[in-house]
PDB file of N, CA and C in Angstrom:
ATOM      1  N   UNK A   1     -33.323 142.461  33.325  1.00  0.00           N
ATOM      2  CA  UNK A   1     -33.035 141.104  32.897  1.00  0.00           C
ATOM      3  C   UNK A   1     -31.700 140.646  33.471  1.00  0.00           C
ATOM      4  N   UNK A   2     -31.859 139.122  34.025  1.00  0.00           N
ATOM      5  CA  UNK A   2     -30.035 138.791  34.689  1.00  0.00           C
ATOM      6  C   UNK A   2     -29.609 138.504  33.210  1.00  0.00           C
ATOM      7  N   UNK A   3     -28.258 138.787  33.458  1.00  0.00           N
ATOM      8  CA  UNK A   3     -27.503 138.129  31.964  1.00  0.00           C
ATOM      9  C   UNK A   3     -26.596 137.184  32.947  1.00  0.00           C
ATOM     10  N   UNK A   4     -26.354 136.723  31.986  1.00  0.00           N
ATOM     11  CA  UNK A   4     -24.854 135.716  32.176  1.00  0.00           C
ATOM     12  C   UNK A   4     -23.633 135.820  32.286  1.00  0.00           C
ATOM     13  N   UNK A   5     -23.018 135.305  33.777  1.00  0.00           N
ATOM     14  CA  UNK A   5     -21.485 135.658  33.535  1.00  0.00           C
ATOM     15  C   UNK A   5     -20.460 135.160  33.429  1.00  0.00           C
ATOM     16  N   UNK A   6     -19.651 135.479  32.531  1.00  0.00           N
ATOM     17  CA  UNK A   6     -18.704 134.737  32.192  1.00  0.00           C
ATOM     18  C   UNK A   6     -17.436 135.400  32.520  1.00  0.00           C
ATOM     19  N   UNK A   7     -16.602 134.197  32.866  1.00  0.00           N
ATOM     20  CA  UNK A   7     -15.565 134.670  33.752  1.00  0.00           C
ATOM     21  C   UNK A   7     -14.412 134.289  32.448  1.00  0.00           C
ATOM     22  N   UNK A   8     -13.529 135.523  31.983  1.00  0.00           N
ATOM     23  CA  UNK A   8     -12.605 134.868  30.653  1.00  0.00           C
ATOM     24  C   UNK A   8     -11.444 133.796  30.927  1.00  0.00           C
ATOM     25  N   UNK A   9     -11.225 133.402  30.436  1.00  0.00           N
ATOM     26  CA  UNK A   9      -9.682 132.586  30.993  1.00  0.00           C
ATOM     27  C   UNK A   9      -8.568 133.255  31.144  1.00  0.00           C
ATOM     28  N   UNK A  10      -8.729 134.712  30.690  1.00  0.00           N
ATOM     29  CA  UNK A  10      -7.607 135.733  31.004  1.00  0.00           C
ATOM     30  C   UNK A  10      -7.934 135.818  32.459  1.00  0.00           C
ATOM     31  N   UNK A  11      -9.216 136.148  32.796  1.00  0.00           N
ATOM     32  CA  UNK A  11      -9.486 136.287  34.462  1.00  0.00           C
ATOM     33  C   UNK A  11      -8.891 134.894  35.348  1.00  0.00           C
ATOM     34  N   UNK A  12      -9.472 133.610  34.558  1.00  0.00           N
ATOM     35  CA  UNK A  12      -9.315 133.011  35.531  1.00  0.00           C
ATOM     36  C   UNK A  12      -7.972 132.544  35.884  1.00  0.00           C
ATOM     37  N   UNK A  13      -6.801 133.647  34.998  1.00  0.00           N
ATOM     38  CA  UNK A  13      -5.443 132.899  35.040  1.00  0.00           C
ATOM     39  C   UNK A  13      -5.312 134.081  35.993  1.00  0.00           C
ATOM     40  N   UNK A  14      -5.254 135.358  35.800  1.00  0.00           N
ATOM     41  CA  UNK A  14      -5.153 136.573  37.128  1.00  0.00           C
ATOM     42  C   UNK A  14      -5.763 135.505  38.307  1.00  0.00           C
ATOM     43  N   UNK A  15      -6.762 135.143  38.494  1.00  0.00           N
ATOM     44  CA  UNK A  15      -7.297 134.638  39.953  1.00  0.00           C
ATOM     45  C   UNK A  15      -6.829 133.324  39.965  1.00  0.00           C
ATOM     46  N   UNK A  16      -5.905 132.848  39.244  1.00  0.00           N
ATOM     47  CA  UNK A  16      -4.835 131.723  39.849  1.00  0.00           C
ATOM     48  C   UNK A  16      -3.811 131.734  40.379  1.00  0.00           C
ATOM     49  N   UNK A  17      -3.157 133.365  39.797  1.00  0.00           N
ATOM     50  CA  UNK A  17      -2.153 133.820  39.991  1.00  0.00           C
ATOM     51  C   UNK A  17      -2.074 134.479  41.538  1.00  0.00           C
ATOM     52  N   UNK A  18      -3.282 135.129  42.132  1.00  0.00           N
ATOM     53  CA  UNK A  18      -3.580 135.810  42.969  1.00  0.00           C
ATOM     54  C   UNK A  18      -3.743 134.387  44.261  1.00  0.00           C
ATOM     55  N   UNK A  19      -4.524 133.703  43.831  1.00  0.00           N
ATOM     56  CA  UNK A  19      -4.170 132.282  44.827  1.00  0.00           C
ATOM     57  C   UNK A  19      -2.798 131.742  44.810  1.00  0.00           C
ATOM     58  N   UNK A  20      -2.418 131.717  43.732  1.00  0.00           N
ATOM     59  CA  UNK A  20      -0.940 130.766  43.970  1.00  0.00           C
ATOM     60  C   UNK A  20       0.344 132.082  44.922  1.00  0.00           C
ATOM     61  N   UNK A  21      -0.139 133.568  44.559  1.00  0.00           N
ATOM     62  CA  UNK A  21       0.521 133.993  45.346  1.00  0.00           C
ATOM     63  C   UNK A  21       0.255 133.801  47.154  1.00  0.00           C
ATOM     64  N   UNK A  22      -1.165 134.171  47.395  1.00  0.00           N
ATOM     65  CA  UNK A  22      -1.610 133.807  48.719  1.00  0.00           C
ATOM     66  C   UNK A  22      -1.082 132.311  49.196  1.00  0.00           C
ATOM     67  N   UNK A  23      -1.233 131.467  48.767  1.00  0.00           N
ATOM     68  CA  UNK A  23      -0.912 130.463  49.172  1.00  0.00           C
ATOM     69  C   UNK A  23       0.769 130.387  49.306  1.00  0.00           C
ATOM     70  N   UNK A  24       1.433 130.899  48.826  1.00  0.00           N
ATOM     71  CA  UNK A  24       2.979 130.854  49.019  1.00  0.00           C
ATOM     72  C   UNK A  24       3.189 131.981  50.525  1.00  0.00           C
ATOM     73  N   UNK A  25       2.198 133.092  50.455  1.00  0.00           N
ATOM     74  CA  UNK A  25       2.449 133.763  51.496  1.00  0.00           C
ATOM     75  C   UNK A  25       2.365 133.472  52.368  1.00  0.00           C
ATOM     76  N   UNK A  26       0.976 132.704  52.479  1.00  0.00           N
ATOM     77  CA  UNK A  26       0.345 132.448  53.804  1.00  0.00           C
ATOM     78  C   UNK A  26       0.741 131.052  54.075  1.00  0.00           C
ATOM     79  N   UNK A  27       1.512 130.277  53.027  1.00  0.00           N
ATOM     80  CA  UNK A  27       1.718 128.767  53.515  1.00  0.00           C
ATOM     81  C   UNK A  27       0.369 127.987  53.624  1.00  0.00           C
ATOM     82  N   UNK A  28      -0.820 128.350  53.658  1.00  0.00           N
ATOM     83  CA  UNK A  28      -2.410 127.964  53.868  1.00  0.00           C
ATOM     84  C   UNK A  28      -3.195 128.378  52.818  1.00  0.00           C
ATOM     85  N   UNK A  29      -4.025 127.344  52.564  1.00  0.00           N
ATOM     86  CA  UNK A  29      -4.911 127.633  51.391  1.00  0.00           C
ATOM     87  C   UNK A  29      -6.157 128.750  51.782  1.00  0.00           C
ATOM     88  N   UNK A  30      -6.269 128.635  53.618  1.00  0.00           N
ATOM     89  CA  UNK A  30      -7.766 128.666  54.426  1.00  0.00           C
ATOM     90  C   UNK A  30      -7.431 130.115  53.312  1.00  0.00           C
ATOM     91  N   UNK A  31      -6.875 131.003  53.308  1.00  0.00           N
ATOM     92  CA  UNK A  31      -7.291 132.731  53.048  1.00  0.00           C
ATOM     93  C   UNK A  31      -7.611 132.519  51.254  1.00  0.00           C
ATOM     94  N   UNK A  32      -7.396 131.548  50.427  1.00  0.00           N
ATOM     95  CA  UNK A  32      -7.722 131.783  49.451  1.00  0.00           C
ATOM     96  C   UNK A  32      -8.694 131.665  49.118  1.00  0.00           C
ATOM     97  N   UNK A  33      -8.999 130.454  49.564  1.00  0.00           N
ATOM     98  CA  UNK A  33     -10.621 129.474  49.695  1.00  0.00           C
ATOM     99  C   UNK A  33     -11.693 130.615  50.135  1.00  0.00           C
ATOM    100  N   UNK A  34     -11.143 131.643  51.036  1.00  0.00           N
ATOM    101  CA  UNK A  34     -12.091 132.406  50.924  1.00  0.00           C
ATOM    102  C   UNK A  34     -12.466 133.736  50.359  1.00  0.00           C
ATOM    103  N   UNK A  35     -11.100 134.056  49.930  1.00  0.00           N
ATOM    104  CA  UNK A  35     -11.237 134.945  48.508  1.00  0.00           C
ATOM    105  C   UNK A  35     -11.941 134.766  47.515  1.00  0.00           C
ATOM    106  N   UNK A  36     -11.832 133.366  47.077  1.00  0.00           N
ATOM    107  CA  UNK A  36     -12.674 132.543  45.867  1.00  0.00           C
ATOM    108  C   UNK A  36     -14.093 132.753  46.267  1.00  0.00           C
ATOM    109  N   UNK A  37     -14.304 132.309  47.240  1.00  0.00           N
ATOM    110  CA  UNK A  37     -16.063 132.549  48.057  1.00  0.00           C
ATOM    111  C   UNK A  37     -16.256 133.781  47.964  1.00  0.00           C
ATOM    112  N   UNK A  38     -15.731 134.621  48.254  1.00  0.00           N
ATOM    113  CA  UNK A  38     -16.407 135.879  48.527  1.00  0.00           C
ATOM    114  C   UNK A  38     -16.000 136.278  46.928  1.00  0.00           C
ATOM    115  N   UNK A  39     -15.143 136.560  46.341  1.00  0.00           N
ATOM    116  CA  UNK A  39     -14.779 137.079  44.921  1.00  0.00           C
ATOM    117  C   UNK A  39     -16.115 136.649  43.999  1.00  0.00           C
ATOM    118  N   UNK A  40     -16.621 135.624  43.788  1.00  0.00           N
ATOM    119  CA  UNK A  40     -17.945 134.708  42.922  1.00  0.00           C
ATOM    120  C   UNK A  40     -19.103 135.147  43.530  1.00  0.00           C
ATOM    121  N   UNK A  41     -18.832 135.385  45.424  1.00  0.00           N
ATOM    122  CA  UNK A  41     -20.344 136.259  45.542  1.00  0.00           C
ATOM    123  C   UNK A  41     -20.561 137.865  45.267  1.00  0.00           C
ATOM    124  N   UNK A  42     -19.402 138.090  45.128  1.00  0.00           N
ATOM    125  CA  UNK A  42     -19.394 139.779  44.588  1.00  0.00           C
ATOM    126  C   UNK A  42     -19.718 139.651  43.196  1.00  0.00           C
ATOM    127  N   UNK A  43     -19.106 138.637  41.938  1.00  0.00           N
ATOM    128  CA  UNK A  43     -19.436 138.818  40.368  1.00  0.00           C
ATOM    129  C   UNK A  43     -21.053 138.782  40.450  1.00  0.00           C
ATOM    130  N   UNK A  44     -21.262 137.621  41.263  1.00  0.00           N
ATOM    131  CA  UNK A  44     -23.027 137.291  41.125  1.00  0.00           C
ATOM    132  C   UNK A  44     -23.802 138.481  41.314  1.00  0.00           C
ATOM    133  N   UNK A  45     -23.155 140.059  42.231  1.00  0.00           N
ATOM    134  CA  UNK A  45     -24.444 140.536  42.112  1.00  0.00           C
ATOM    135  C   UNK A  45     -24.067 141.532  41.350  1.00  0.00           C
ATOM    136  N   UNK A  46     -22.938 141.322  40.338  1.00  0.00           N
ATOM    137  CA  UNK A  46     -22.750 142.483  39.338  1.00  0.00           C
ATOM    138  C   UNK A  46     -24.247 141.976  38.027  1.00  0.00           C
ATOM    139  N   UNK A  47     -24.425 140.852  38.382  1.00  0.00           N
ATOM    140  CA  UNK A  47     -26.043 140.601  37.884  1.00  0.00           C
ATOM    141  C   UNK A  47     -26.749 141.223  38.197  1.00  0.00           C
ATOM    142  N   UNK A  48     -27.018 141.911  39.409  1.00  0.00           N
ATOM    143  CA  UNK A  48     -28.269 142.202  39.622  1.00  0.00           C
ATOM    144  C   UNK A  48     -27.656 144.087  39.324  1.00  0.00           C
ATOM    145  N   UNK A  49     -26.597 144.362  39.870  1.00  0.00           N
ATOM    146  CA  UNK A  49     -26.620 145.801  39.671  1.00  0.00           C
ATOM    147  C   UNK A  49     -25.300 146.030  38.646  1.00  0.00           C
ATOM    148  N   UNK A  50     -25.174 145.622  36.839  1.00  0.00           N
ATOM    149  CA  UNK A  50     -24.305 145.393  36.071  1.00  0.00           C
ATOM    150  C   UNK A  50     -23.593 146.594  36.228  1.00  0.00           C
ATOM    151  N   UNK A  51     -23.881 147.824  36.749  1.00  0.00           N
ATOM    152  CA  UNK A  51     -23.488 149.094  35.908  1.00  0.00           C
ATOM    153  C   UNK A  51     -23.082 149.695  37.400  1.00  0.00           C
ATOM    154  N   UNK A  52     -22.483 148.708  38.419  1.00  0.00           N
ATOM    155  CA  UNK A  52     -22.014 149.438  39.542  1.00  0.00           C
ATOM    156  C   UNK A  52     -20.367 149.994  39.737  1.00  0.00           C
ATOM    157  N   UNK A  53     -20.082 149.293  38.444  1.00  0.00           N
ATOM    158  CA  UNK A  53     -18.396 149.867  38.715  1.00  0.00           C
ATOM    159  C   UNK A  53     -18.531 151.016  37.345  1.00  0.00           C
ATOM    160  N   UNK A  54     -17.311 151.746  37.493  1.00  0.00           N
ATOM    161  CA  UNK A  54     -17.192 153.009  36.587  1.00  0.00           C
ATOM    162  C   UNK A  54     -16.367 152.911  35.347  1.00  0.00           C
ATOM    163  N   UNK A  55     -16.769 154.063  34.658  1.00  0.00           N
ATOM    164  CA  UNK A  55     -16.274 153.848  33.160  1.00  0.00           C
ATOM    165  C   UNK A  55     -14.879 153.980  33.390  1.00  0.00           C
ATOM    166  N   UNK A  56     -13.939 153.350  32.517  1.00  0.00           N
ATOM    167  CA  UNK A  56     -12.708 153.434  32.252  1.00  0.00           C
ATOM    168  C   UNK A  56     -12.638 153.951  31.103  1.00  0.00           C
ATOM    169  N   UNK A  57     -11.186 153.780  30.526  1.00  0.00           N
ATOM    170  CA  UNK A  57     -10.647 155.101  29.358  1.00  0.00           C
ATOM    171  C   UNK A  57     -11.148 154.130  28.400  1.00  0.00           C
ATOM    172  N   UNK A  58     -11.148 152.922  28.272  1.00  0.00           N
ATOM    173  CA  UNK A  58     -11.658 151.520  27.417  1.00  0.00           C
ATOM    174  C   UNK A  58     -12.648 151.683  27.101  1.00  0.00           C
ATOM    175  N   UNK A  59     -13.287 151.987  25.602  1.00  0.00           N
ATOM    176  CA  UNK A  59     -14.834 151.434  25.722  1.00  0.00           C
ATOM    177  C   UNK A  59     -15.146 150.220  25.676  1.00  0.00           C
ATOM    178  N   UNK A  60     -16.830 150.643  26.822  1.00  0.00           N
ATOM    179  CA  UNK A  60     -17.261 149.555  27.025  1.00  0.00           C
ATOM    180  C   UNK A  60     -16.509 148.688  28.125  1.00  0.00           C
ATOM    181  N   UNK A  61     -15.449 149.003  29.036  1.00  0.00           N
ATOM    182  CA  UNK A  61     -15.149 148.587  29.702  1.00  0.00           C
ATOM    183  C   UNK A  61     -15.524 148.973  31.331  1.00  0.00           C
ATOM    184  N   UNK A  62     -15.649 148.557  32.237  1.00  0.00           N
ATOM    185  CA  UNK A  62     -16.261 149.153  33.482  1.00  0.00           C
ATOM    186  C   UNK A  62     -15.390 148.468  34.289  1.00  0.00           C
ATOM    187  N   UNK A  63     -14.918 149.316  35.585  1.00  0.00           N
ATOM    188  CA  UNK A  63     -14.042 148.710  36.909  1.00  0.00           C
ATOM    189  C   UNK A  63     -14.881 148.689  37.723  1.00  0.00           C
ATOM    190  N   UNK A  64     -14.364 147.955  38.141  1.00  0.00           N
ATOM    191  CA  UNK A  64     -15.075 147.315  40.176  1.00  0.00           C
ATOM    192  C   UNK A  64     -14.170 147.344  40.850  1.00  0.00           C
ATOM    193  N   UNK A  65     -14.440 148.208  41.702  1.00  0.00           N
ATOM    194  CA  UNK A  65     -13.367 147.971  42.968  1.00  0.00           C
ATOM    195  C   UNK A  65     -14.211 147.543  44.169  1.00  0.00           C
ATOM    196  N   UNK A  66     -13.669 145.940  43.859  1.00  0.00           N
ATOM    197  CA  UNK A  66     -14.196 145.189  45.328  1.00  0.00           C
ATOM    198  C   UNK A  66     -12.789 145.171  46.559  1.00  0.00           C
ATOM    199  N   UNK A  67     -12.838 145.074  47.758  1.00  0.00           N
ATOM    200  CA  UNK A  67     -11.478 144.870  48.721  1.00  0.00           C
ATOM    201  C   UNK A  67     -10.596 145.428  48.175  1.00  0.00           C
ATOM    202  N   UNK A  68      -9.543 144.866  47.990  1.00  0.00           N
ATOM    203  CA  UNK A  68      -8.189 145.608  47.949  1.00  0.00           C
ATOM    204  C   UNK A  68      -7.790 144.939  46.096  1.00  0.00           C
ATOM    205  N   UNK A  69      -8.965 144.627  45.060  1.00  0.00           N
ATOM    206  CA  UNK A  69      -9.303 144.080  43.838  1.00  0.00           C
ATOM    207  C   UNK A  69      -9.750 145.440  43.252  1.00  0.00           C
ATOM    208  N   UNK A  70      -8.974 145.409  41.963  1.00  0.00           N
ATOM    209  CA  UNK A  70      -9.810 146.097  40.632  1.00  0.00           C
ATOM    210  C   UNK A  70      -9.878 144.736  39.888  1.00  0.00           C
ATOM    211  N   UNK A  71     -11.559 144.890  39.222  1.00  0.00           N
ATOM    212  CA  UNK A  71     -11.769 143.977  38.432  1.00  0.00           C
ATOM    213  C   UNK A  71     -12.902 144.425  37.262  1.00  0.00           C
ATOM    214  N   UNK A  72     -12.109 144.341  36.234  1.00  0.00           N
ATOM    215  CA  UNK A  72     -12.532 145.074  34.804  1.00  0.00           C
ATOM    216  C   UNK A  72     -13.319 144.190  34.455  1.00  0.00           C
ATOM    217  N   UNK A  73     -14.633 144.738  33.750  1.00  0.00           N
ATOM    218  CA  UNK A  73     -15.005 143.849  32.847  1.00  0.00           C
ATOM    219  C   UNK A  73     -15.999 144.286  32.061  1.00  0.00           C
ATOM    220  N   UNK A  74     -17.068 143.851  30.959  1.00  0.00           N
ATOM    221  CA  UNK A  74     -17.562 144.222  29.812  1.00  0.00           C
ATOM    222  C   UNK A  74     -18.978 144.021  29.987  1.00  0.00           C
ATOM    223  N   UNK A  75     -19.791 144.610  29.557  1.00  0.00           N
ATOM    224  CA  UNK A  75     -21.371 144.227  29.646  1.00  0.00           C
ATOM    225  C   UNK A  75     -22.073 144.018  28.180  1.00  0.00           C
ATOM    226  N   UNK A  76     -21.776 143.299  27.279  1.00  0.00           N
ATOM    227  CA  UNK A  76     -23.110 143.139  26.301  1.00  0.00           C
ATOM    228  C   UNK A  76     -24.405 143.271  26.841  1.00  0.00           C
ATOM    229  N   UNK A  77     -25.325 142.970  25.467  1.00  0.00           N
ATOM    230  CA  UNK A  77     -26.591 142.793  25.934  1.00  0.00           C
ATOM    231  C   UNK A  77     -27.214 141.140  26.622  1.00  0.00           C
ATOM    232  N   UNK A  78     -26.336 140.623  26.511  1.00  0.00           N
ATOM    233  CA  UNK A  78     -26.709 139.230  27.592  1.00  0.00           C
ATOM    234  C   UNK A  78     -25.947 138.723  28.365  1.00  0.00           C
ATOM    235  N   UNK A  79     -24.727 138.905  28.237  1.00  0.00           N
ATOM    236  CA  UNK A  79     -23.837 138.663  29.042  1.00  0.00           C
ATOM    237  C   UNK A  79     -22.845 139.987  30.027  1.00  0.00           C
ATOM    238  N   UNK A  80     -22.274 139.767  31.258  1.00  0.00           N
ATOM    239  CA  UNK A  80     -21.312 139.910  31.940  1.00  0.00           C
ATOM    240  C   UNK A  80     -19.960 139.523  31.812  1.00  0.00           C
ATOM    241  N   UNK A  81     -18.861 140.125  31.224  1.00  0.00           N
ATOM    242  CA  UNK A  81     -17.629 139.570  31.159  1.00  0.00           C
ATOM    243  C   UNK A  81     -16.627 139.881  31.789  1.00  0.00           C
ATOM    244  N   UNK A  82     -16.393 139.250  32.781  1.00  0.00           N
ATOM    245  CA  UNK A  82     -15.281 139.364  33.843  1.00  0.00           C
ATOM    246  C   UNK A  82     -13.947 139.486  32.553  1.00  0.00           C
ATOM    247  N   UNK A  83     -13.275 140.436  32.328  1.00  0.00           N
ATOM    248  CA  UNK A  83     -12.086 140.240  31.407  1.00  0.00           C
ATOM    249  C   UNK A  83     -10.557 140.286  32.652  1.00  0.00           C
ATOM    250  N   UNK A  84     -10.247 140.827  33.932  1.00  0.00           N
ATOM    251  CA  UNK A  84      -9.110 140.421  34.457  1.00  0.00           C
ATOM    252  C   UNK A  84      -9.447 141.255  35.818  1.00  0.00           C
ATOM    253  N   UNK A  85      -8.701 140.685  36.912  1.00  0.00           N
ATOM    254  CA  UNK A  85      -8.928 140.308  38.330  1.00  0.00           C
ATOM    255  C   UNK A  85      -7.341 140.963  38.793  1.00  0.00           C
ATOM    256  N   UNK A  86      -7.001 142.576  38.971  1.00  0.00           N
ATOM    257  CA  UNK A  86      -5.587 142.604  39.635  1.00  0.00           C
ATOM    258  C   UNK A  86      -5.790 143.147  41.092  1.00  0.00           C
ATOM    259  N   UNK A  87      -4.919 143.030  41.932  1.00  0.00           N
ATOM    260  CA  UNK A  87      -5.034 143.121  43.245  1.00  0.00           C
ATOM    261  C   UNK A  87      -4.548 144.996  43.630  1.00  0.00           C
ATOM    262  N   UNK A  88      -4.704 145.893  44.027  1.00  0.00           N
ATOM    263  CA  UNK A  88      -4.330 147.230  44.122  1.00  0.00           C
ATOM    264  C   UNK A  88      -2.818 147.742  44.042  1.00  0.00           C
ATOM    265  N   UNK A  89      -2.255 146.827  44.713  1.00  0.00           N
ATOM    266  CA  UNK A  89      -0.562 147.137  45.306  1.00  0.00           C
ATOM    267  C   UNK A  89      -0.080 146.582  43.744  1.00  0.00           C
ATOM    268  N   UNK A  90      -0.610 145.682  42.667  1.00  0.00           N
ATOM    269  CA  UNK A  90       0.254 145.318  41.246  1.00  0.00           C
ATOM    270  C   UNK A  90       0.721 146.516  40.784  1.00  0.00           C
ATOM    271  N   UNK A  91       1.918 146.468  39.935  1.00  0.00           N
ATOM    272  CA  UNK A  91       2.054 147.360  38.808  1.00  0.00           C
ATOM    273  C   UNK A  91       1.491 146.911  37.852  1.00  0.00           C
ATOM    274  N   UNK A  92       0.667 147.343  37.319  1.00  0.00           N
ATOM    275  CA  UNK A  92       0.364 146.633  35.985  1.00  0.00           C
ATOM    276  C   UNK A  92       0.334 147.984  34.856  1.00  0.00           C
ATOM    277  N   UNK A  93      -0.051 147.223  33.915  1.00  0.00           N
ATOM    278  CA  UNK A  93       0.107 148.097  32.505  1.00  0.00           C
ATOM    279  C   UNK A  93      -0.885 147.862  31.784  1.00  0.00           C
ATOM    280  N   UNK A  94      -2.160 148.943  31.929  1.00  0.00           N
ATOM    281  CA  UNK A  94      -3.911 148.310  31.548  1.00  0.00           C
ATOM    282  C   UNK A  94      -3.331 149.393  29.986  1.00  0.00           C
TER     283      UNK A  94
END
């Protein structure tokens, strides 16, 4: 069955953050515009294959490592939840 995906507003502030950095780097939007394209065609086929990224220490949480992206997120029974979008080189604190 496809479920539905929903992208959280925690994600979509990581993937604003990740554009507003590109765009300061690159001075050009062209490399974000296509991050965005390709980033939305990678969630779409976590529809078709939900259970392709691996368990984390989180339950119920699963990573994807797309490009040089970890991107966490949750699977109910109808939905897909993109929960946050960090780039490899971040420090972050999951």
């Amino acid at each position: 069955m496809v479920k539905r995906l929903i992208v959280t507003r925690s994600a979509y502030l990581h993937i604003d953050r990740i554009i507003e950095f590109n765009n300061l780097r690159n001075q050009l939007t062209t490399y974000s515009k296509k991050f965005v394209r390709a980033l939305f065609k990678e969630l779409e086929s976590l529809k078709k294959f939900p259970f392709m990224g691996v368990k984390t220490s989180k339950e119920h949480v699963l990573l994807l490592i797309w490009n040089d992206y970890y991107i966490y997120y949750m699977i109910t029974e109808t939905t897909i939840e993109i929960q946050s979008i960090y780039h490899q080189k971040e420090d972050i604190v999951r």
